[in-house]
C-alpha atoms as a PDB file:
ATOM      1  CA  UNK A   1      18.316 -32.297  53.582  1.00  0.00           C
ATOM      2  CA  UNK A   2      16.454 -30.313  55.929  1.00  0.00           C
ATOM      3  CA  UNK A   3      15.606 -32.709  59.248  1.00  0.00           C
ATOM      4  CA  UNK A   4      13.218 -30.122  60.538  1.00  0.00           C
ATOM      5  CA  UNK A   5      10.625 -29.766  57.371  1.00  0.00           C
ATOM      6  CA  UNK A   6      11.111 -33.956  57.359  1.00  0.00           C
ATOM      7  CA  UNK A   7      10.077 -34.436  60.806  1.00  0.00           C
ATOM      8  CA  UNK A   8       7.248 -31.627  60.398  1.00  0.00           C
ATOM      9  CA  UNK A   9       6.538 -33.688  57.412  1.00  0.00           C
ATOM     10  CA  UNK A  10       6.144 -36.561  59.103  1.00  0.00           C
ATOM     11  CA  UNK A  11       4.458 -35.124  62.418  1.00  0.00           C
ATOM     12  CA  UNK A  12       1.555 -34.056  59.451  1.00  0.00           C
ATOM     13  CA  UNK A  13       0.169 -38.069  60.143  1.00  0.00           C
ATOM     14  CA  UNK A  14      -0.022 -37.178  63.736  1.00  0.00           C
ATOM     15  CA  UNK A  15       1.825 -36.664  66.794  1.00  0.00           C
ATOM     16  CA  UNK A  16       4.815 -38.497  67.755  1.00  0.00           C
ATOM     17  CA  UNK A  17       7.666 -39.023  70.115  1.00  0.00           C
ATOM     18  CA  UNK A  18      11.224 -38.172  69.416  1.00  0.00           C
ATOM     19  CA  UNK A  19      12.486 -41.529  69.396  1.00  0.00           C
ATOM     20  CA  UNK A  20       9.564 -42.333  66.906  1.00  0.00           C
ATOM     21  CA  UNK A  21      10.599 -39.596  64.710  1.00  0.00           C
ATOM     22  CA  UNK A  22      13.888 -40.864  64.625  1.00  0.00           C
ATOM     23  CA  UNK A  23      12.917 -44.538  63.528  1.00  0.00           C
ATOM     24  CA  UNK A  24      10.727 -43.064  60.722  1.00  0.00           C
ATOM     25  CA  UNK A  25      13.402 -41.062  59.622  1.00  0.00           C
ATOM     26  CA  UNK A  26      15.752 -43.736  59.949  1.00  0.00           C
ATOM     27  CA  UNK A  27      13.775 -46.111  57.756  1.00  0.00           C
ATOM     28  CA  UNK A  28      12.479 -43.801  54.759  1.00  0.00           C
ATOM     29  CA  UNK A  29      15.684 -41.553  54.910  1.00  0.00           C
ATOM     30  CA  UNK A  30      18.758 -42.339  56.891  1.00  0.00           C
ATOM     31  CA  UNK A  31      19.992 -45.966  56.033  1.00  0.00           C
ATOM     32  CA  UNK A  32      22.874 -44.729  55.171  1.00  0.00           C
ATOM     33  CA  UNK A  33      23.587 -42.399  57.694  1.00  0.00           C
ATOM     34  CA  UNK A  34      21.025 -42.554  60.610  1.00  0.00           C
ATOM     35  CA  UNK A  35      20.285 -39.464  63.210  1.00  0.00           C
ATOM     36  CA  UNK A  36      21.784 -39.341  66.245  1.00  0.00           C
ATOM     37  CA  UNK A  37      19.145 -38.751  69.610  1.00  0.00           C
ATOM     38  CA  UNK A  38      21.345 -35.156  69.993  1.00  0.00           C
ATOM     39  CA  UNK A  39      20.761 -34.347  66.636  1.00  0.00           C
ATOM     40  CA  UNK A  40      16.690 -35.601  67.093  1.00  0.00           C
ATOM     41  CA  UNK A  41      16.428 -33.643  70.035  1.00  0.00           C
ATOM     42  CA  UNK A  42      18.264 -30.260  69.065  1.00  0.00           C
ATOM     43  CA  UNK A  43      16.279 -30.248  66.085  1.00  0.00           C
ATOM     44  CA  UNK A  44      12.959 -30.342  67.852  1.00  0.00           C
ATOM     45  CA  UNK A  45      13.811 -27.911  70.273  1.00  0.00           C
ATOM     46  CA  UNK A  46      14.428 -25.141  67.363  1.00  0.00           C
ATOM     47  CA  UNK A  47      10.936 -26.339  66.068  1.00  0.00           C
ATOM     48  CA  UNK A  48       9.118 -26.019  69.359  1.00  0.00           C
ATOM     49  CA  UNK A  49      11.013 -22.488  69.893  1.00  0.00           C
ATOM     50  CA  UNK A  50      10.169 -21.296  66.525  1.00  0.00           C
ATOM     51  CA  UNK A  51       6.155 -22.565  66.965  1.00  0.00           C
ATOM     52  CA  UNK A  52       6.248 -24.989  64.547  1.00  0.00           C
ATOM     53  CA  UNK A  53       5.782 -27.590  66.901  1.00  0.00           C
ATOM     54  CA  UNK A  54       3.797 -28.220  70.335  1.00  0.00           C
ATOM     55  CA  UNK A  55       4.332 -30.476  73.244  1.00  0.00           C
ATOM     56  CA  UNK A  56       0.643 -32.569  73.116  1.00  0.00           C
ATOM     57  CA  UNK A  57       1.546 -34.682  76.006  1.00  0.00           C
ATOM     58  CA  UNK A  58       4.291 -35.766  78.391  1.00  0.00           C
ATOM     59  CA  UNK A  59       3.962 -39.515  79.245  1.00  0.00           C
ATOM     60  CA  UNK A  60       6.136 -40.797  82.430  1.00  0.00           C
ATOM     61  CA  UNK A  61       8.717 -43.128  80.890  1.00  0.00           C
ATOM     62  CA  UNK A  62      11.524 -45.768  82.875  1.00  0.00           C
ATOM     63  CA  UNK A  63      14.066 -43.091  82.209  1.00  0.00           C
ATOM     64  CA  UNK A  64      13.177 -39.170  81.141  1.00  0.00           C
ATOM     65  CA  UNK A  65       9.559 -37.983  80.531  1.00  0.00           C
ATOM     66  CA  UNK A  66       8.588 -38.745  76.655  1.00  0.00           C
ATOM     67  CA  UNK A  67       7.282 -35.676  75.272  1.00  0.00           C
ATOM     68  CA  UNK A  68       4.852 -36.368  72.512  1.00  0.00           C
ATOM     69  CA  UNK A  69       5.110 -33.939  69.535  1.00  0.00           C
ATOM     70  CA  UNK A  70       2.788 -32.222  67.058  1.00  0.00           C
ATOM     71  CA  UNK A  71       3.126 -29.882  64.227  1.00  0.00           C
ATOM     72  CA  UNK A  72       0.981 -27.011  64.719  1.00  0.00           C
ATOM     73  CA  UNK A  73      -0.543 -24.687  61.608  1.00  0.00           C
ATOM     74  CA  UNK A  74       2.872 -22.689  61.581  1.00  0.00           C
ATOM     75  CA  UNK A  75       4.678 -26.054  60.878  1.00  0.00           C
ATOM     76  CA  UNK A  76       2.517 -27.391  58.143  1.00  0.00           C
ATOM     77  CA  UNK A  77       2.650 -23.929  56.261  1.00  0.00           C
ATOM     78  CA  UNK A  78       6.231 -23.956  56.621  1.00  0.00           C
ATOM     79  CA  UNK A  79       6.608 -27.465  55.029  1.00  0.00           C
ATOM     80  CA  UNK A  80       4.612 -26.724  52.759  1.00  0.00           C
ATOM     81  CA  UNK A  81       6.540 -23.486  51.689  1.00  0.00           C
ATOM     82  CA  UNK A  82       9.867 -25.840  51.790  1.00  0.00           C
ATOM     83  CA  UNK A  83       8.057 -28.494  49.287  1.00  0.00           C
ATOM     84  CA  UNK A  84       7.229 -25.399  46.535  1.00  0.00           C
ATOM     85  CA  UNK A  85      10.495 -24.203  46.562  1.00  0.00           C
ATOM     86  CA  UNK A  86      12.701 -26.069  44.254  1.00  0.00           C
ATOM     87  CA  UNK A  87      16.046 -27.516  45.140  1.00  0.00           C
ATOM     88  CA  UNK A  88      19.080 -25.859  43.721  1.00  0.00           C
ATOM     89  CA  UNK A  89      21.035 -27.883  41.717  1.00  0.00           C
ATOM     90  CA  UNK A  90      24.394 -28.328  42.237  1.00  0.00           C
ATOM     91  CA  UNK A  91      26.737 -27.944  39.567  1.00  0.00           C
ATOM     92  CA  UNK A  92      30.096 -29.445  42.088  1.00  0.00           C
ATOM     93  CA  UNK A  93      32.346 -26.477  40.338  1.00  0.00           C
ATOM     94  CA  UNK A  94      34.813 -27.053  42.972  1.00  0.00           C
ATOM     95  CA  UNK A  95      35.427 -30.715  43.029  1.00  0.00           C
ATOM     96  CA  UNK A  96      37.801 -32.296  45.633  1.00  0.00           C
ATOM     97  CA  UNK A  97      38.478 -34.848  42.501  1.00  0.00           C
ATOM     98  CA  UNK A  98      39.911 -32.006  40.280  1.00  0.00           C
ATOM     99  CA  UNK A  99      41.705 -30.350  42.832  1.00  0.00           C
ATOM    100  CA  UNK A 100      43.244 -33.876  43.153  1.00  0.00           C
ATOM    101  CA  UNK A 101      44.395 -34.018  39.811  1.00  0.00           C
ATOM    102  CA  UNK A 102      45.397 -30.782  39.547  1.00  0.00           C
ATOM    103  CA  UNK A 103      47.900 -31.109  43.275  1.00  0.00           C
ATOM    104  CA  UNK A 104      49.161 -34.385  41.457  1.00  0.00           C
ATOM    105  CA  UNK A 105      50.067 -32.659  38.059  1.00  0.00           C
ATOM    106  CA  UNK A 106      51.700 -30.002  40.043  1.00  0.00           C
ATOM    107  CA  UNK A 107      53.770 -32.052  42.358  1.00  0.00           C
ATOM    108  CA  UNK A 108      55.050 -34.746  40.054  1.00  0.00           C
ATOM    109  CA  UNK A 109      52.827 -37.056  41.321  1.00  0.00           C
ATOM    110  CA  UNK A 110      50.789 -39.559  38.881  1.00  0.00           C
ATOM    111  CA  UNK A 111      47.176 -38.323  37.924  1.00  0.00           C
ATOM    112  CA  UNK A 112      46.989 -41.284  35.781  1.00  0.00           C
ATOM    113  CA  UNK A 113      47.326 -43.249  38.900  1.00  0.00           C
ATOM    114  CA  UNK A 114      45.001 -41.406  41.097  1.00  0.00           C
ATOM    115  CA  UNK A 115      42.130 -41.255  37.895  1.00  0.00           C
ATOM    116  CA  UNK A 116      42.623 -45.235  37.946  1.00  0.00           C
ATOM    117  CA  UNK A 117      41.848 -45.729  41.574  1.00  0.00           C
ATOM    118  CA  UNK A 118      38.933 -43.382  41.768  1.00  0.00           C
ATOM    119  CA  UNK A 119      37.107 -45.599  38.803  1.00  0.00           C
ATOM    120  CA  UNK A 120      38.035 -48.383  40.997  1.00  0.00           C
ATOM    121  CA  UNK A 121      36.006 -46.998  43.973  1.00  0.00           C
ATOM    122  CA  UNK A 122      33.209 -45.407  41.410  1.00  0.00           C
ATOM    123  CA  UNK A 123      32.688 -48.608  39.973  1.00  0.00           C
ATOM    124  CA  UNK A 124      32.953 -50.731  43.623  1.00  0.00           C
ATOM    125  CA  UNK A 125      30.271 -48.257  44.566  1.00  0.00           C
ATOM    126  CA  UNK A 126      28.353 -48.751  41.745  1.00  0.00           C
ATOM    127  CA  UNK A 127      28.263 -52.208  42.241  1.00  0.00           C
ATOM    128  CA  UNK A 128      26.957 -52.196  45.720  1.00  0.00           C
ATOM    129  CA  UNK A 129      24.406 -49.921  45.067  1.00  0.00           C
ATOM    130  CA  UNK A 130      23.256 -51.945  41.840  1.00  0.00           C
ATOM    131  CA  UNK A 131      23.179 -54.828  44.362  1.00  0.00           C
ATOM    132  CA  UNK A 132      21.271 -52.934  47.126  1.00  0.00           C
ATOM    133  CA  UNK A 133      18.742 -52.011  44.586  1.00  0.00           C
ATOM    134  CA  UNK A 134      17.640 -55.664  43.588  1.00  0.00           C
ATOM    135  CA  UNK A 135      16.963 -56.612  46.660  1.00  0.00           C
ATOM    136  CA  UNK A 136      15.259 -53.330  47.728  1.00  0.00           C
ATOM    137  CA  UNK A 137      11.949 -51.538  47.799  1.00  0.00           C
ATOM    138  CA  UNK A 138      10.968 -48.613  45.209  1.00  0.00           C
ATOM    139  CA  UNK A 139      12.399 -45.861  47.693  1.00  0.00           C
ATOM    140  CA  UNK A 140      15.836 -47.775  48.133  1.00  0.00           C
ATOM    141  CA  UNK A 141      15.160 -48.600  43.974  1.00  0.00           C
ATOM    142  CA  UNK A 142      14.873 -44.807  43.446  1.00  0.00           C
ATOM    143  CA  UNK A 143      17.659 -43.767  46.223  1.00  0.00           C
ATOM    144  CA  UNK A 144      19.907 -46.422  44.514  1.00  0.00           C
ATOM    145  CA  UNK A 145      19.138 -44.938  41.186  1.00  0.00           C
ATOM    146  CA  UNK A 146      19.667 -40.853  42.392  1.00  0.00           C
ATOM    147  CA  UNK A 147      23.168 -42.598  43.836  1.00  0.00           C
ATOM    148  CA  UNK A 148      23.843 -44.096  40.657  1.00  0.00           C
ATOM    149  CA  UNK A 149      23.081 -41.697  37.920  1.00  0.00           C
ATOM    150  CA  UNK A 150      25.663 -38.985  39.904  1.00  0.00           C
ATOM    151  CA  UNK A 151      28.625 -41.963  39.717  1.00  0.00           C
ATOM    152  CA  UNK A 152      27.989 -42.030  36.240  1.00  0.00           C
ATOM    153  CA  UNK A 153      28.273 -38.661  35.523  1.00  0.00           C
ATOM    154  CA  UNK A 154      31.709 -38.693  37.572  1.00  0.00           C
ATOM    155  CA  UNK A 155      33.001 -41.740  35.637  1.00  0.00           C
ATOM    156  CA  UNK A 156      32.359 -40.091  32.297  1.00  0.00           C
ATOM    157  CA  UNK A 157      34.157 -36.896  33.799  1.00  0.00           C
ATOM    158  CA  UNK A 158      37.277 -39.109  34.922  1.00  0.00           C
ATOM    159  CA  UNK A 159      37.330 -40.450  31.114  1.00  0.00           C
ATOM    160  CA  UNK A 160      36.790 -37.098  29.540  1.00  0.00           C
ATOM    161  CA  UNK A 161      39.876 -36.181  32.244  1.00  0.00           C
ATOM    162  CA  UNK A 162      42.261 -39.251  31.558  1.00  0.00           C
ATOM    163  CA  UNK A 163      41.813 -38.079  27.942  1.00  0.00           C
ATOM    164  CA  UNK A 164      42.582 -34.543  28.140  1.00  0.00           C
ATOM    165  CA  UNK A 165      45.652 -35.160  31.294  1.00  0.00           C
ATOM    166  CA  UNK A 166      48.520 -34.187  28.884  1.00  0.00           C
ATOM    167  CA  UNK A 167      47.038 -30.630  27.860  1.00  0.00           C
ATOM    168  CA  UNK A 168      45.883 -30.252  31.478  1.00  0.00           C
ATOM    169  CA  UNK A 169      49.778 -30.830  32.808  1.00  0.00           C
ATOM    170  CA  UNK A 170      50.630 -28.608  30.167  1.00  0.00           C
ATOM    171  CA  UNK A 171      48.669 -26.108  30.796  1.00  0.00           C
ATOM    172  CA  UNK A 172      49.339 -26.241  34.747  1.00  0.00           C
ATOM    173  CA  UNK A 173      52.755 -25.991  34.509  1.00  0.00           C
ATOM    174  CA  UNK A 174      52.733 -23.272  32.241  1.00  0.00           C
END
């Protein structure tokens, strides 16, 4: 995800402090893994550097000056740019699961064992998430759901593997 188009997104409403950015990214974007003020900050500087952004107004505060931010017409072309262009998909060709499986053929370890315990966390997962998305709003719903839909795809791929291990240790050995 790109913080900078999202907070130039966001700045599109009006102008806003960092630490206001930060909460409406928090909420809409980053339940599960909120920004910290560094990242806020370094990621506004770029944007003011690269005139995407402008300093409207500098308010005294009880600790350092809060700097009010705006996009300017640079910004909201960019965005707009970054919205057109679609998102490449990604295909995970190099999966840290299938490396897994692979290390454990080739070490005498048990892939049977390791397959097991990953559709034990898939499924944990996908219990938490089915939970989360009952009691939450069409954004956590549809989050939930992206979330969901990728666990599925790796459980079926952890089957399809299970079912295929003995011509895969054959065929690694060889």
């Amino acid at each position: 995800m790109s913080i900078g188009h999202t907070f130039l997104g966001l700045l599109e409403s009006g102008p806003r402090h960092g630490y206001d950015l930060k909460r409406a990214f928090d909420e809409r974007f980053g339940q599960d893994r909120p920004l910290a003020y560094g990242q806020v900050y370094s990621t506004l500087a770029r944007l003011l550097k690269n005139g995407l952004v402008v300093v409207e107004g500098i308010e005294p505060g009880g600790g350092p000056e809060r700097k009010r931010y705006a996009v300017t017409d640079a910004g909201v072309t960019d965005v707009e740019h970054w919205l057109a262009q679609p998102e490449r998909p990604e295909p995970y060709l190099h999966s840290t699961l299938y490396t897994k499986v692979v290390l454990a053929l080739l070490t005498g370890r048990s892939a049977t064992d390791l397959l097991d315990t990953q559709r034990s966390e898939h499924l944990r997962l996908m219990r938490e998430l089915t939970r989360r998305k009952a009691d939450g709003d069409l954004a956590d719903q549809l989050v939930c759901d992206h979330a969901l839909f990728h666990l599925e795809a790796d459980l079926r791929w952890l089957e399809l593997t299970a079912a295929r291990l003995d011509d895969l240790a054959k065929e690694v050995r060889s």
